[in-house]
Protein backbone atom coordinates (compact mmCIF):
# COMPACT_ATOMS: atom_id res chain seq x y z
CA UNK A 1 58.73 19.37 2.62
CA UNK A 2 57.72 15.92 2.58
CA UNK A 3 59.05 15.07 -0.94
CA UNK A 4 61.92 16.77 -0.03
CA UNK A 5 62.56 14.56 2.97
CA UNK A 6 61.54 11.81 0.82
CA UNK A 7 64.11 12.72 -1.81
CA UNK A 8 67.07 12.28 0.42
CA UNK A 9 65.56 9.03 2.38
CA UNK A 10 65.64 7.69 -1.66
CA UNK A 11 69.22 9.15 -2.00
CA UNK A 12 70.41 6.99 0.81
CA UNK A 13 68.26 3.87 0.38
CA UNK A 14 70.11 4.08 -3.17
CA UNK A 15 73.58 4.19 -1.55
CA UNK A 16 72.74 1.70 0.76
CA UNK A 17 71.86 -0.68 -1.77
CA UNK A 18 74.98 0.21 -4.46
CA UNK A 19 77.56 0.10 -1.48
CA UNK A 20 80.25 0.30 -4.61
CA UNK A 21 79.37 3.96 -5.20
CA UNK A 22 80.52 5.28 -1.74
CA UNK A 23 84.16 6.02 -0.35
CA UNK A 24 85.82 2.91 0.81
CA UNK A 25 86.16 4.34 3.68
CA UNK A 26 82.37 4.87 4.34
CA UNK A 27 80.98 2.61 7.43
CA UNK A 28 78.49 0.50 5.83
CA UNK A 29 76.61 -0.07 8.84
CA UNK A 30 76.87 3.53 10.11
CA UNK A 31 74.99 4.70 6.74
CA UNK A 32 72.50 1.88 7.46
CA UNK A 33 72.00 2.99 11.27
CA UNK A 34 71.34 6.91 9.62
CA UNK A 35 69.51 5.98 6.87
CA UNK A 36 67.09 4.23 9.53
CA UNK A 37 66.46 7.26 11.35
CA UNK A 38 66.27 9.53 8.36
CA UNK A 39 63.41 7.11 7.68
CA UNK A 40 62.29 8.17 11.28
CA UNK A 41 62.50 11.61 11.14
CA UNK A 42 62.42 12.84 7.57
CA UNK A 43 58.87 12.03 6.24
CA UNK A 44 56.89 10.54 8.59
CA UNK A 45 57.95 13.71 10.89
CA UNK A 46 56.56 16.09 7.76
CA UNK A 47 53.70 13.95 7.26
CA UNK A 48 52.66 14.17 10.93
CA UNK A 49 53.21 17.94 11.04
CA UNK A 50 50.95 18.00 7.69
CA UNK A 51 48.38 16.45 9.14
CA UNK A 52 48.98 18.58 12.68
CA UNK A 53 48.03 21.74 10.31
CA UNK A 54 44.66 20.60 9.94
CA UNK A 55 44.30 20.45 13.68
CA UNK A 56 46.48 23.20 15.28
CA UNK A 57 48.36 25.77 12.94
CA UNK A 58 50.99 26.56 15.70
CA UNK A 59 50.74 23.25 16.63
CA UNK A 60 52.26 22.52 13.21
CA UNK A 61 54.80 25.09 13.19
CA UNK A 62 56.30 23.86 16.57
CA UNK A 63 56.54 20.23 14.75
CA UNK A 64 58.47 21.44 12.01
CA UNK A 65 60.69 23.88 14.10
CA UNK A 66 61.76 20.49 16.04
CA UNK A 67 61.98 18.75 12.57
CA UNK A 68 64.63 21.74 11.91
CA UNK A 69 66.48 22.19 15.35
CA UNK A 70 66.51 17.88 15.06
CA UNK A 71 68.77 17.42 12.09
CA UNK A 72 70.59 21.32 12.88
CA UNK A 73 71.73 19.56 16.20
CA UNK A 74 74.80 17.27 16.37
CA UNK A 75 74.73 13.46 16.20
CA UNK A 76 76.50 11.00 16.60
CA UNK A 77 76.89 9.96 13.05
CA UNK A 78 77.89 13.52 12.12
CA UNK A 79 81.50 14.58 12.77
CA UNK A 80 82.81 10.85 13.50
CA UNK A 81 86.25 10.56 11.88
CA UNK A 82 86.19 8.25 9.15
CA UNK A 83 88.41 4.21 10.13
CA UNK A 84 91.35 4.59 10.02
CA UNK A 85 91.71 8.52 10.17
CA UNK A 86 91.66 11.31 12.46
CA UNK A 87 90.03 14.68 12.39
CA UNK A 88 92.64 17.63 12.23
């Protein structure tokens, strides 16, 4: 789980960085402001709930059920319409 959440913090460091492979469209410092707490939330969450397993095994599934129900819920990154546009 933790390379996995790794994986897609690399995915949007790598966007972040190449700005002229997304949509021009895209909010540059919108990606920035997710990418920050995908940094937050994605590994360091699964690393803590890793080393929570040693300590607690439920203790360890609660942390990754929150991990889950975290990026399940809405933000408000997800669902904004994009400049310029609106949502039909």
């Amino acid at each position: 789980m933790f390379l996995m959440a790794l994986g897609f913090v690399l995915v949007r460091w790598h966007l972040h960085r190449h700005p002229d492979l997304l949509h021009e469209d895209v909010d540059r410092a919108a990606l920035h402001t997710a990418t920050t707490y995908s940094i937050a939330m994605g590994p360091i969450a699964y690393a803590i709930g890793a080393g929570l397993a040693w300590v607690s095994q439920i203790g360890a599934f609660v942390c990754y059920g929150a991990i889950a129900l975290y990026f399940l819920l809405p933000h408000s990154m997800r669902g904004a319409p994009l400049s310029g546009r609106t949502r039909p």
